[in-house]
Protein backbone atom coordinates (compact mmCIF):
# COMPACT_ATOMS: atom_id res chain seq x y z
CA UNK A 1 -117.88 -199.00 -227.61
CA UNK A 2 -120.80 -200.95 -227.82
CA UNK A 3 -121.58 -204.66 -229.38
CA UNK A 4 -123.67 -202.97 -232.21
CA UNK A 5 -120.75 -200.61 -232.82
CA UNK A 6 -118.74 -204.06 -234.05
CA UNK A 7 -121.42 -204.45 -236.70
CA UNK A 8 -123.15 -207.85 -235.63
CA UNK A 9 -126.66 -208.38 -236.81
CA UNK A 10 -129.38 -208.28 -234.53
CA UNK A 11 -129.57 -211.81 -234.05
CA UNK A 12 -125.76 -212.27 -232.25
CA UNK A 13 -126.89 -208.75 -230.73
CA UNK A 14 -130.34 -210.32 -229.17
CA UNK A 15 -128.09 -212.72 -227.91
CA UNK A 16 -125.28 -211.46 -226.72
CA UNK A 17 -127.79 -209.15 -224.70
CA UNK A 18 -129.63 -212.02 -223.15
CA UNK A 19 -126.09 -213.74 -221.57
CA UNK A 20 -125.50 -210.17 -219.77
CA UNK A 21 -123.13 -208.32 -222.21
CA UNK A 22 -123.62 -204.73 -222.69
CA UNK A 23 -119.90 -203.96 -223.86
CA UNK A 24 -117.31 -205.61 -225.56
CA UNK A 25 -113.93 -206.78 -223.76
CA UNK A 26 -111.05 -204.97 -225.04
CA UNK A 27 -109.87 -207.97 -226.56
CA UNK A 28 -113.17 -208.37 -228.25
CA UNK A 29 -112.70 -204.64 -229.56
CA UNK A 30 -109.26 -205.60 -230.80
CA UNK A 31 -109.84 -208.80 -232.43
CA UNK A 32 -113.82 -208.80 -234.44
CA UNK A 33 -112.95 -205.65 -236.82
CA UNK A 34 -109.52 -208.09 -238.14
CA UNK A 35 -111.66 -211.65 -238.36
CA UNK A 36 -114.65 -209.98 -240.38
CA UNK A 37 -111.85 -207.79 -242.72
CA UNK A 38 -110.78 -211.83 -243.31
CA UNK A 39 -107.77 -211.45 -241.65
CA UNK A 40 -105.38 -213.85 -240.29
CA UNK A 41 -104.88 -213.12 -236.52
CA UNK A 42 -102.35 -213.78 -233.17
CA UNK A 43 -104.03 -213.15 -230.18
CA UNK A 44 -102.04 -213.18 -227.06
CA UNK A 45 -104.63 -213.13 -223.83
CA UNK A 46 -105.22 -214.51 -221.19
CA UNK A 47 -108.49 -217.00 -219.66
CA UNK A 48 -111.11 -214.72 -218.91
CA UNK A 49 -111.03 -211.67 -221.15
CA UNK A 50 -113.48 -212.85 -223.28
CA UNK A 51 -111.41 -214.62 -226.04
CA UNK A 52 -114.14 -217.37 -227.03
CA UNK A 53 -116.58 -214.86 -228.08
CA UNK A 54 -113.93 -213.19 -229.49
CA UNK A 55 -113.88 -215.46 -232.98
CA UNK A 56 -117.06 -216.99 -232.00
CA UNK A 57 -119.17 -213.64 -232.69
CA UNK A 58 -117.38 -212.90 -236.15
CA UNK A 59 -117.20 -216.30 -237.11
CA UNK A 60 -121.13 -216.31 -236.69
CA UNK A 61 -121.37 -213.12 -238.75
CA UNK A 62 -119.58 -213.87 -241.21
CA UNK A 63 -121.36 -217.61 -241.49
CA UNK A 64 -125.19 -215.41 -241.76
CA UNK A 65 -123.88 -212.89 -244.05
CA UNK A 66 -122.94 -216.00 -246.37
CA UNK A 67 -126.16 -217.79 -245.09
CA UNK A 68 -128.37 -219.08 -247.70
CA UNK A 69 -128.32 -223.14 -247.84
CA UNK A 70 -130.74 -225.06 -246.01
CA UNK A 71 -129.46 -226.97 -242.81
CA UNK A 72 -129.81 -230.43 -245.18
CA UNK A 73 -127.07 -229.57 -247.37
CA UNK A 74 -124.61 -228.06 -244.15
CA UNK A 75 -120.51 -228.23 -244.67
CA UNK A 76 -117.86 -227.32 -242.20
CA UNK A 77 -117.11 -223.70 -243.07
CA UNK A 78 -115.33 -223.12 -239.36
CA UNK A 79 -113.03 -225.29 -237.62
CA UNK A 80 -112.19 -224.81 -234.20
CA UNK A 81 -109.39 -227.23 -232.45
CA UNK A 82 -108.92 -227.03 -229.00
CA UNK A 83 -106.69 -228.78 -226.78
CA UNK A 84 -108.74 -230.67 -224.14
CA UNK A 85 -112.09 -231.92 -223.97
CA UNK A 86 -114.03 -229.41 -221.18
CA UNK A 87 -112.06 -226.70 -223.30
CA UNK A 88 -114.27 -228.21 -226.52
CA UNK A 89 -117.36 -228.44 -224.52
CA UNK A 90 -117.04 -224.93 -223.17
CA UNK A 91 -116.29 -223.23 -226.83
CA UNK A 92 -119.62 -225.29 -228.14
CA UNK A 93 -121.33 -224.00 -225.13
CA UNK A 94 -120.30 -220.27 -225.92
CA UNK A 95 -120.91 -221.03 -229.65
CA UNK A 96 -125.06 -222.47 -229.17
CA UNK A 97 -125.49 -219.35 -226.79
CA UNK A 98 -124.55 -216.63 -229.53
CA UNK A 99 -126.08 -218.47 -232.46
CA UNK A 100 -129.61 -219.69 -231.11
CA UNK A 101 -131.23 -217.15 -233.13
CA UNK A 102 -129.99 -218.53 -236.11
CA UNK A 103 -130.21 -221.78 -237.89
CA UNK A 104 -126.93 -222.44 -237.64
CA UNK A 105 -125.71 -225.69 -236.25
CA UNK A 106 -122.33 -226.60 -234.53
CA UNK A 107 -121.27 -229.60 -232.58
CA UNK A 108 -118.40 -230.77 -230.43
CA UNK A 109 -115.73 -233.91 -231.32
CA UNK A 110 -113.59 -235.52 -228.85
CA UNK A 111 -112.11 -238.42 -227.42
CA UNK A 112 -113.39 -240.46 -224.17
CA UNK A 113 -116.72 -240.51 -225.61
CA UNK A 114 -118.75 -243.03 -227.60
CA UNK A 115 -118.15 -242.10 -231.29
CA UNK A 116 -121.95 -243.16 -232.86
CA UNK A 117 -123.61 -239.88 -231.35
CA UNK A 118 -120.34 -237.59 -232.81
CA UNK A 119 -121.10 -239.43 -235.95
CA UNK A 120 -124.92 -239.09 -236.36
CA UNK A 121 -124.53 -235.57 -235.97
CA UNK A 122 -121.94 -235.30 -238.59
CA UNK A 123 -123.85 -237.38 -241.21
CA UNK A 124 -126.90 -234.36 -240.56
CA UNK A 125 -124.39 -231.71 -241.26
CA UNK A 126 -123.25 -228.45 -239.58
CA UNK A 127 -121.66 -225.31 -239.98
CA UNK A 128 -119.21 -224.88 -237.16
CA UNK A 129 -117.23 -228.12 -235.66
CA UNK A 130 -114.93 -227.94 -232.37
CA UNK A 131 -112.78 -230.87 -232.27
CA UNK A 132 -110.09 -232.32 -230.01
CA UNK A 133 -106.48 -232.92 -232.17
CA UNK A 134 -107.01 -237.21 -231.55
CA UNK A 135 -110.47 -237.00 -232.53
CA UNK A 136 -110.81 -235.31 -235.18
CA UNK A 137 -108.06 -237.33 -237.53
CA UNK A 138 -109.68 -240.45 -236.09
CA UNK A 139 -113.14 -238.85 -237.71
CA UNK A 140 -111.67 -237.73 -240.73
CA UNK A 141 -109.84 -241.01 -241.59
CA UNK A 142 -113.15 -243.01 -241.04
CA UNK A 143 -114.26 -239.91 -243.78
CA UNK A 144 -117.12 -238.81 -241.14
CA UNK A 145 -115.68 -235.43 -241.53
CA UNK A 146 -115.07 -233.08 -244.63
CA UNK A 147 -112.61 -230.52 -244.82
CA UNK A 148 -113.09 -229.25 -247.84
CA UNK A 149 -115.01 -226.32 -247.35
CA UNK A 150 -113.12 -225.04 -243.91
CA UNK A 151 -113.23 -220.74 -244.27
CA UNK A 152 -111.36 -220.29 -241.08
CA UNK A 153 -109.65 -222.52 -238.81
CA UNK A 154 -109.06 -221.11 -235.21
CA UNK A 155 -106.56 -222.94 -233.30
CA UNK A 156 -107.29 -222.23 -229.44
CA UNK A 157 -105.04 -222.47 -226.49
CA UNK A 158 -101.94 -222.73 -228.59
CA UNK A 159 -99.12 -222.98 -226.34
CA UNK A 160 -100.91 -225.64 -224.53
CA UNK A 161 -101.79 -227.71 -227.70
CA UNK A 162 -98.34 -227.67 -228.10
CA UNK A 163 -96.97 -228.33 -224.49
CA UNK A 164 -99.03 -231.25 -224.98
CA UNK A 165 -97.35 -232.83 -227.93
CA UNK A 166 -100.18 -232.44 -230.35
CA UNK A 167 -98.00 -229.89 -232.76
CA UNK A 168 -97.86 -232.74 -235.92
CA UNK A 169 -101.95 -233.24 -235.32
CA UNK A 170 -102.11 -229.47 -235.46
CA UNK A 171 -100.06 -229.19 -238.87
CA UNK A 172 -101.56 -232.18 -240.49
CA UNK A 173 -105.48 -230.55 -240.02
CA UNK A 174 -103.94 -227.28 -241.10
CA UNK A 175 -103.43 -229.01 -244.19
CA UNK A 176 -106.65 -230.84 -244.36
CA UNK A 177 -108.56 -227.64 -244.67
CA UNK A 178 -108.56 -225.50 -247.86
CA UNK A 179 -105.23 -223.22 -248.49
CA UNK A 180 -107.42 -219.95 -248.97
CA UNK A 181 -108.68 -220.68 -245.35
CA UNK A 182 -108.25 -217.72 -242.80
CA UNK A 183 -106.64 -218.88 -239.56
CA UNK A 184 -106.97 -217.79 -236.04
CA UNK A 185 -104.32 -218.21 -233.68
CA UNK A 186 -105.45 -217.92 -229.85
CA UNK A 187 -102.98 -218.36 -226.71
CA UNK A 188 -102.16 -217.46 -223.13
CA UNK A 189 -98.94 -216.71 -224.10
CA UNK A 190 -96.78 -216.73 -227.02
CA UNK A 191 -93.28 -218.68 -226.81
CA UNK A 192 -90.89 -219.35 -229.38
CA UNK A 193 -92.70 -222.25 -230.65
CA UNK A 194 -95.88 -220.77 -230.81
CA UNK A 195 -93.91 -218.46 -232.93
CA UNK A 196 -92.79 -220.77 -235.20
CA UNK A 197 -95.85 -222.48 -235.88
CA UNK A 198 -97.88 -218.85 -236.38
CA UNK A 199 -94.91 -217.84 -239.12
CA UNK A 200 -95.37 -221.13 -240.84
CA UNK A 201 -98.79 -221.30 -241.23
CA UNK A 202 -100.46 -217.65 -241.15
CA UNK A 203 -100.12 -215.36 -243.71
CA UNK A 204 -99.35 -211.35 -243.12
CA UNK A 205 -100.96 -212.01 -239.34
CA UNK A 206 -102.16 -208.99 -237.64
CA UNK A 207 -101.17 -209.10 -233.94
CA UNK A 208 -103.56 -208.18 -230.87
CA UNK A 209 -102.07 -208.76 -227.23
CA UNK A 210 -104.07 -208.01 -224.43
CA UNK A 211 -102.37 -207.20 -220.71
CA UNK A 212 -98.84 -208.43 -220.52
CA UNK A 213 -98.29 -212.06 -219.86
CA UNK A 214 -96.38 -210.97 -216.73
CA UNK A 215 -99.45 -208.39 -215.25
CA UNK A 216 -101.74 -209.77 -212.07
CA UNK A 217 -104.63 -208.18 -211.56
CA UNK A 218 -104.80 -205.13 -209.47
CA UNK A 219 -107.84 -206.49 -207.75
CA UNK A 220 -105.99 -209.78 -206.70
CA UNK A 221 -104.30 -209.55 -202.93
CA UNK A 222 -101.32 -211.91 -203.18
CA UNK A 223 -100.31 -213.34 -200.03
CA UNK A 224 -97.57 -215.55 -199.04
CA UNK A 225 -96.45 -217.79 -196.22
CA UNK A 226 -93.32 -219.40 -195.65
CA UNK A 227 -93.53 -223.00 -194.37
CA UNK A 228 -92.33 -226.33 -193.90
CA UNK A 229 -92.72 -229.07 -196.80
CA UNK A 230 -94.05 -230.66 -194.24
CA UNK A 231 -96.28 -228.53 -192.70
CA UNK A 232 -98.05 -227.66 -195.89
CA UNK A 233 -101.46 -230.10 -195.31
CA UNK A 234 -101.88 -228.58 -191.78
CA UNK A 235 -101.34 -224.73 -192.88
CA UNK A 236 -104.11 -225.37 -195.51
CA UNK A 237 -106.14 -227.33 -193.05
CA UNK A 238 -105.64 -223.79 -190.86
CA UNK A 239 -106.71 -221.14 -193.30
CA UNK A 240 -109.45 -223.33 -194.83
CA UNK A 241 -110.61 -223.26 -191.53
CA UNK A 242 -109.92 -219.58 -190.02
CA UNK A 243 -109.06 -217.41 -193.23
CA UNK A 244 -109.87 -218.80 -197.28
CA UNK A 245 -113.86 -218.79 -197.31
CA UNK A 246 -116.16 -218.94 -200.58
CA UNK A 247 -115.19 -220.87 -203.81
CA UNK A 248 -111.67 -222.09 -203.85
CA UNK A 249 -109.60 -223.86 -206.06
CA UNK A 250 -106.62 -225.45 -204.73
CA UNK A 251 -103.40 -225.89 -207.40
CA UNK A 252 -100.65 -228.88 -206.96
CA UNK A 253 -97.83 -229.86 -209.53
CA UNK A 254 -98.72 -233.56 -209.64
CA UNK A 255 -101.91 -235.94 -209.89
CA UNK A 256 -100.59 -237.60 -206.86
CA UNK A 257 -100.49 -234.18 -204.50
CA UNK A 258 -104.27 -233.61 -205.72
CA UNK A 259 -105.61 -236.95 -204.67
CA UNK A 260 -103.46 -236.82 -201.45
CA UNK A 261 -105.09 -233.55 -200.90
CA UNK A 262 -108.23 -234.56 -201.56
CA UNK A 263 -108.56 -237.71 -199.16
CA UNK A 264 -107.37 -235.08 -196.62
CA UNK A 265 -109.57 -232.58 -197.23
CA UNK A 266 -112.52 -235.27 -197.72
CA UNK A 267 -111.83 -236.67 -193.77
CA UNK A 268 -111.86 -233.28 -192.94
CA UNK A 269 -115.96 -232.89 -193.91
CA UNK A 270 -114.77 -230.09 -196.83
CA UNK A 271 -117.03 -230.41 -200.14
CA UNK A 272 -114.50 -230.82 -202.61
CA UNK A 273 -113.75 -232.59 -205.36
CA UNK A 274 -110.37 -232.96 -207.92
CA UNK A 275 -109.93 -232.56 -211.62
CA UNK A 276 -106.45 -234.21 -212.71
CA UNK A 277 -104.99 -235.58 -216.73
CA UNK A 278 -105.93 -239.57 -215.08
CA UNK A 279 -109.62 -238.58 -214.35
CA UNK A 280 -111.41 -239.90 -217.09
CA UNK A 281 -113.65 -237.80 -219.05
CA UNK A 282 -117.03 -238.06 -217.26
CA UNK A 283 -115.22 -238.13 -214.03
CA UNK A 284 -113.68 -234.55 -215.01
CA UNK A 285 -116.82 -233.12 -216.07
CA UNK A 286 -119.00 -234.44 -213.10
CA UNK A 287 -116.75 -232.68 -210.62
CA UNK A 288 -116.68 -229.47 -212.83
CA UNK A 289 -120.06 -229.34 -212.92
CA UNK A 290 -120.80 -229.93 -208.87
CA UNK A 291 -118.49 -226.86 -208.22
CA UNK A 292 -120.24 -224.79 -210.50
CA UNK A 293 -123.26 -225.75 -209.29
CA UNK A 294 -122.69 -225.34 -205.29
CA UNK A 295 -122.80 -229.28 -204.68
CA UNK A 296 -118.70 -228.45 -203.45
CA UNK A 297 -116.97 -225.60 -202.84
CA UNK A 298 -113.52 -226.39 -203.23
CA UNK A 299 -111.55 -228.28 -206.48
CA UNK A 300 -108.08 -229.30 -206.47
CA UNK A 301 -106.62 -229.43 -209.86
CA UNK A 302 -103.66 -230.06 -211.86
CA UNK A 303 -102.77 -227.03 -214.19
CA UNK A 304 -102.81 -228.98 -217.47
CA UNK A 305 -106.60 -230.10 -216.33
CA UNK A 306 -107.42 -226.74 -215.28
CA UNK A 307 -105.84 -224.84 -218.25
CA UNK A 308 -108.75 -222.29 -220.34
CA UNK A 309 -111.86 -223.58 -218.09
CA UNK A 310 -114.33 -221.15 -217.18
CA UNK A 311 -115.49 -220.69 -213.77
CA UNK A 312 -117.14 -217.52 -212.57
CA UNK A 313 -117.25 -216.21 -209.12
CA UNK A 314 -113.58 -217.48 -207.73
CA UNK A 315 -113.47 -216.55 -204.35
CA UNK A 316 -109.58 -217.69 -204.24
CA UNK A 317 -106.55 -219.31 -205.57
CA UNK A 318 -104.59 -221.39 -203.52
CA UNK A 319 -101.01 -222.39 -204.49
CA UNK A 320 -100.44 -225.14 -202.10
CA UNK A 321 -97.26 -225.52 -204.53
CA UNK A 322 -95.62 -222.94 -206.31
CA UNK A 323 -95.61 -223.47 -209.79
CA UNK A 324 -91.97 -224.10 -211.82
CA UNK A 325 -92.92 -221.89 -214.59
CA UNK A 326 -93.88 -218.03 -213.62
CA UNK A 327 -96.23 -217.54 -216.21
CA UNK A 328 -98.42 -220.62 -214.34
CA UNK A 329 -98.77 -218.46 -211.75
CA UNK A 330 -100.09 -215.56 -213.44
CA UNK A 331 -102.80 -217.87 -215.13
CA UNK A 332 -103.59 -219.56 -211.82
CA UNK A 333 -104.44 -216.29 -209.82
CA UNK A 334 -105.95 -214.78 -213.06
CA UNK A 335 -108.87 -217.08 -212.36
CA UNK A 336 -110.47 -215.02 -209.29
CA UNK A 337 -111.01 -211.44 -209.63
CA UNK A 338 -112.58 -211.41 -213.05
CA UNK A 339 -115.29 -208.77 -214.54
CA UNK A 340 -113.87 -206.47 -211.88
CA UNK A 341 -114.65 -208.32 -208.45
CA UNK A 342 -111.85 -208.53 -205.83
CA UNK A 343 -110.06 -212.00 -205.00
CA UNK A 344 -107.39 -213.30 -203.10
CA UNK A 345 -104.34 -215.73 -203.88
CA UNK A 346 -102.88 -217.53 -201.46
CA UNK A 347 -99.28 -218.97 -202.00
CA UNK A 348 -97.69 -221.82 -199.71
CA UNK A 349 -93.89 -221.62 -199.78
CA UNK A 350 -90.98 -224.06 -198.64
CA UNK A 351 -87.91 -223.87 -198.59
CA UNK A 352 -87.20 -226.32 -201.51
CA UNK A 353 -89.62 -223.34 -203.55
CA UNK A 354 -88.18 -220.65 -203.23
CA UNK A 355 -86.08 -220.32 -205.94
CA UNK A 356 -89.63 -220.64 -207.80
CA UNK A 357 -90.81 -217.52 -205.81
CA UNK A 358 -87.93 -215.58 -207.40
CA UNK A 359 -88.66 -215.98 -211.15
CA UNK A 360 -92.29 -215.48 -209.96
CA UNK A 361 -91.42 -211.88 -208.31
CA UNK A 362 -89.01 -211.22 -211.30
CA UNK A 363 -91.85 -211.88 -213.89
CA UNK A 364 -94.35 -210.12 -211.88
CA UNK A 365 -92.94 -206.74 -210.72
CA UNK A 366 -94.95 -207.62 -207.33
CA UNK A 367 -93.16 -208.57 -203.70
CA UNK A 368 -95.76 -210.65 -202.60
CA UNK A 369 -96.92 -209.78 -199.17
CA UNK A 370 -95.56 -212.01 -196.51
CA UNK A 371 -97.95 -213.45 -193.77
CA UNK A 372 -95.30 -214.93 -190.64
CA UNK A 373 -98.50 -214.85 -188.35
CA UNK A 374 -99.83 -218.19 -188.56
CA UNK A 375 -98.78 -221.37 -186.16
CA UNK A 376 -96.21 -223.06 -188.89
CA UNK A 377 -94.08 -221.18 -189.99
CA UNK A 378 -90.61 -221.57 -191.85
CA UNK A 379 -87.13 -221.44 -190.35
CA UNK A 380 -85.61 -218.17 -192.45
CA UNK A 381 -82.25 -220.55 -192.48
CA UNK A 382 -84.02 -223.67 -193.46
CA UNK A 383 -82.21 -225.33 -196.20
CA UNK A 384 -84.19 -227.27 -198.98
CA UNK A 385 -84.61 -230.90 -197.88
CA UNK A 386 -82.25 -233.66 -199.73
CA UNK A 387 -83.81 -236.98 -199.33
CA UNK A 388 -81.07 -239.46 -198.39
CA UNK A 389 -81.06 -243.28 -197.55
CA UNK A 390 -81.09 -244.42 -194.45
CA UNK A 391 -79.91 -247.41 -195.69
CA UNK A 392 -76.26 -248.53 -194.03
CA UNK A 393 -74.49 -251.70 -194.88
CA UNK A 394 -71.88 -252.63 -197.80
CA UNK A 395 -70.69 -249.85 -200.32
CA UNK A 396 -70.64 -252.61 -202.71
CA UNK A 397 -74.14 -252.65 -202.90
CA UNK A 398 -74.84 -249.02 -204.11
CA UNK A 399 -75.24 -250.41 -207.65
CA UNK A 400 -77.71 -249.84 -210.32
CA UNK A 401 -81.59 -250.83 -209.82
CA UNK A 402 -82.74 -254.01 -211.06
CA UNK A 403 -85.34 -254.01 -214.31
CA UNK A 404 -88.03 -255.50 -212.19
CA UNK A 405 -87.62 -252.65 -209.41
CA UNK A 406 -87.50 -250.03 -212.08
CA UNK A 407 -91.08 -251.54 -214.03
CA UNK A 408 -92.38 -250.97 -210.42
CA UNK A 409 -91.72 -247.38 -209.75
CA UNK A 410 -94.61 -245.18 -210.43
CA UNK A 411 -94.36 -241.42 -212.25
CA UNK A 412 -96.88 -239.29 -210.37
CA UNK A 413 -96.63 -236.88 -213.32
């Protein structure tokens, strides 16, 4: 199947041709026929196959065939809410590349950035606004934004919009927009909550789910090594410097394991750089950019800061921890090998982990392959490490923390 087989005009077709398309994802097949028949839609897919231009193409169509106002007299006819702010920026990015042979306008909204420049945009009008949850309500009670005249809403990224608390935000804009609005429903996966939310607010959805939530790529090698807590800078320090070459991106579970990281990697003359939630916004999208530009090689990131972004040519993923939730680990090593090319995933296990490497082989269907040649490797007995208080002296004095000594503990999470 071809783009011009999914009825686009030649515009989106010109377009679409001059980013290097020549065929439609499968989840691009699947979803444009339902959004231009108008109907209400749950996709389930992962980053990477293509999702974005997925509603941004038929949104785009369906905005021309309607076309006739002048750009003065623009309202918000589609409404896309995303969870993050690169996530915003790279939607707007996909949207200006499919639509700039059209006069149809579309900005981004979010928070972290000065609001005058979101505004004077607004006051010109546009057709197509991608918002932040926070951002947009702020907008809309200052009445910078209109509603009114929303066609389709498209909520992106669902189960993380949710995992990150914004579920109210998401059902009070739901009813900001008209009720014959159609709505779009996007997400990696599709829990019970996401559930919920999709009954409640969609009507008669059609369904389209792309790969199982539990596949890996075929062209991903998955290997694993067994190794001390402990050990776990120096192993990386080791295969950064003997085996993992190219583009990497390096995951940890907390903000505080990223900057460790980082200062390590930093002493050791790597390029890298970190994206984490206590970055602030410029700070996130500086160190984006200078890995997709060359300027460093390797980023260490969080997965709620790394969630949806698009970065092409992965050479690897490296777990340095093993995620708590299998289905991370499916979206973590679904960013190399995309469009075909090979990739590799490397996982770091202890011995306090491996209960997470269980569910993770359960969910998967995969034993991962097991590297023991490398200079640190794990005592098969070893027995997760229980950190206890060295601390002698009176049992009397095993009693609760003070307030002042609990205001002083940090969460690294």
């Amino acid at each position: 199947m071809s783009f011009k087989d999914l009825k686009l005009s030649k515009p989106l077709l010109r377009a679409v041709a001059e980013a290097g398309y020549d065929n439609p994802t499968l989840v691009q097949e699947k979803t444009i026929p339902l959004i231009l028949d108008k109907k209400d839609v749950i996709v389930s897919a992962q980053t990477g196959t293509g999702k974005t231009a997925a509603f941004a193409l038929p949104i785009l169509q369906s905005l021309l065939d309607k076309q006739d106002a002048p750009k003065k007299g623009k309202t918000i006819k589609a409404l896309i809410v995303s969870p993050t702010r690169e996530l915003a920026i790279q939607i707007e990015d996909n949207f200006k590349t499919y639509c700039k042979h059209t006069n149809l306008r579309t900005t981004v909204v979010f928070g972290g950035a000065s609001l005058e420049p979101q505004k004077d945009t607004l006051k010109k009008g546009v057709d197509i606004l991608i918002a932040t949850p926070g951002r947009l309500l702020d907008l809309h009670k200052q009445d910078l934004v209109n509603l009114d005249y929303v066609e389709t809403l498209v909520l992106d990224e669902a189960d993380l919009m949710l995992d990150m608390g914004f579920i109210d935000d998401v059902r009070k804009i739901e009813r900001l927009c008209t009720k014959e609005k159609q709505i779009l429903l996007f997400s990696a996966t599709i829990p019970h909550k996401v559930e919920q939310l999709a009954n409640s607010i969609l009507t008669t959805p059609e369904r389209v789910e792309v790969a199982q939530n539990s596949s890996t790529s075929k062209n991903v090698a998955q290997l694993l090594y067994f190794v001390p807590k402990k050990s776990k800078i120096e192993l990386c320090l080791h295969l950064l410097r003997n085996t993992i070459k190219g583009n990497i991106i390096i995951f940890r579970r907390t903000k505080y394991g990223v900057d460790k990281l980082e200062k390590t990697l930093l002493n050791n003359d790597y390029k890298v750089d970190s994206i984490h939630g206590d970055k602030s916004q410029t700070g996130r999208q500086d160190a984006l950019n200078r890995f997709k530009t060359g300027e460093v090689n390797i980023l260490i990131a969080t997965d709620v800061a790394a969630r949806g972004i698009d970065i092409n040519d992965l050479d690897a993923v490296v777990n340095f921890d093993l995620p708590n939730v299998p289905e991370t680990y499916v979206h973590r090593i679904g960013r190399t090998a995309r469009a075909g090319n090979t990739g590799m995933a490397y996982s770091l296990c202890s011995a306090d982990e491996r209960s997470y490497l269980k569910t993770i082989q359960q969910l998967i269907q995969i034993q991962l392959d097991v590297i023991e040649d490398h200079p640190y490797p794990l005592d098969p007995k070893a027995e997760p490490i229980i950190h206890k208080s060295k601390k002698t002296g009176s049992k009397h004095r095993k009693g609760r923390k003070s307030e002042a000594s609990k205001k002083k503990k940090k969460r690294w999470y």
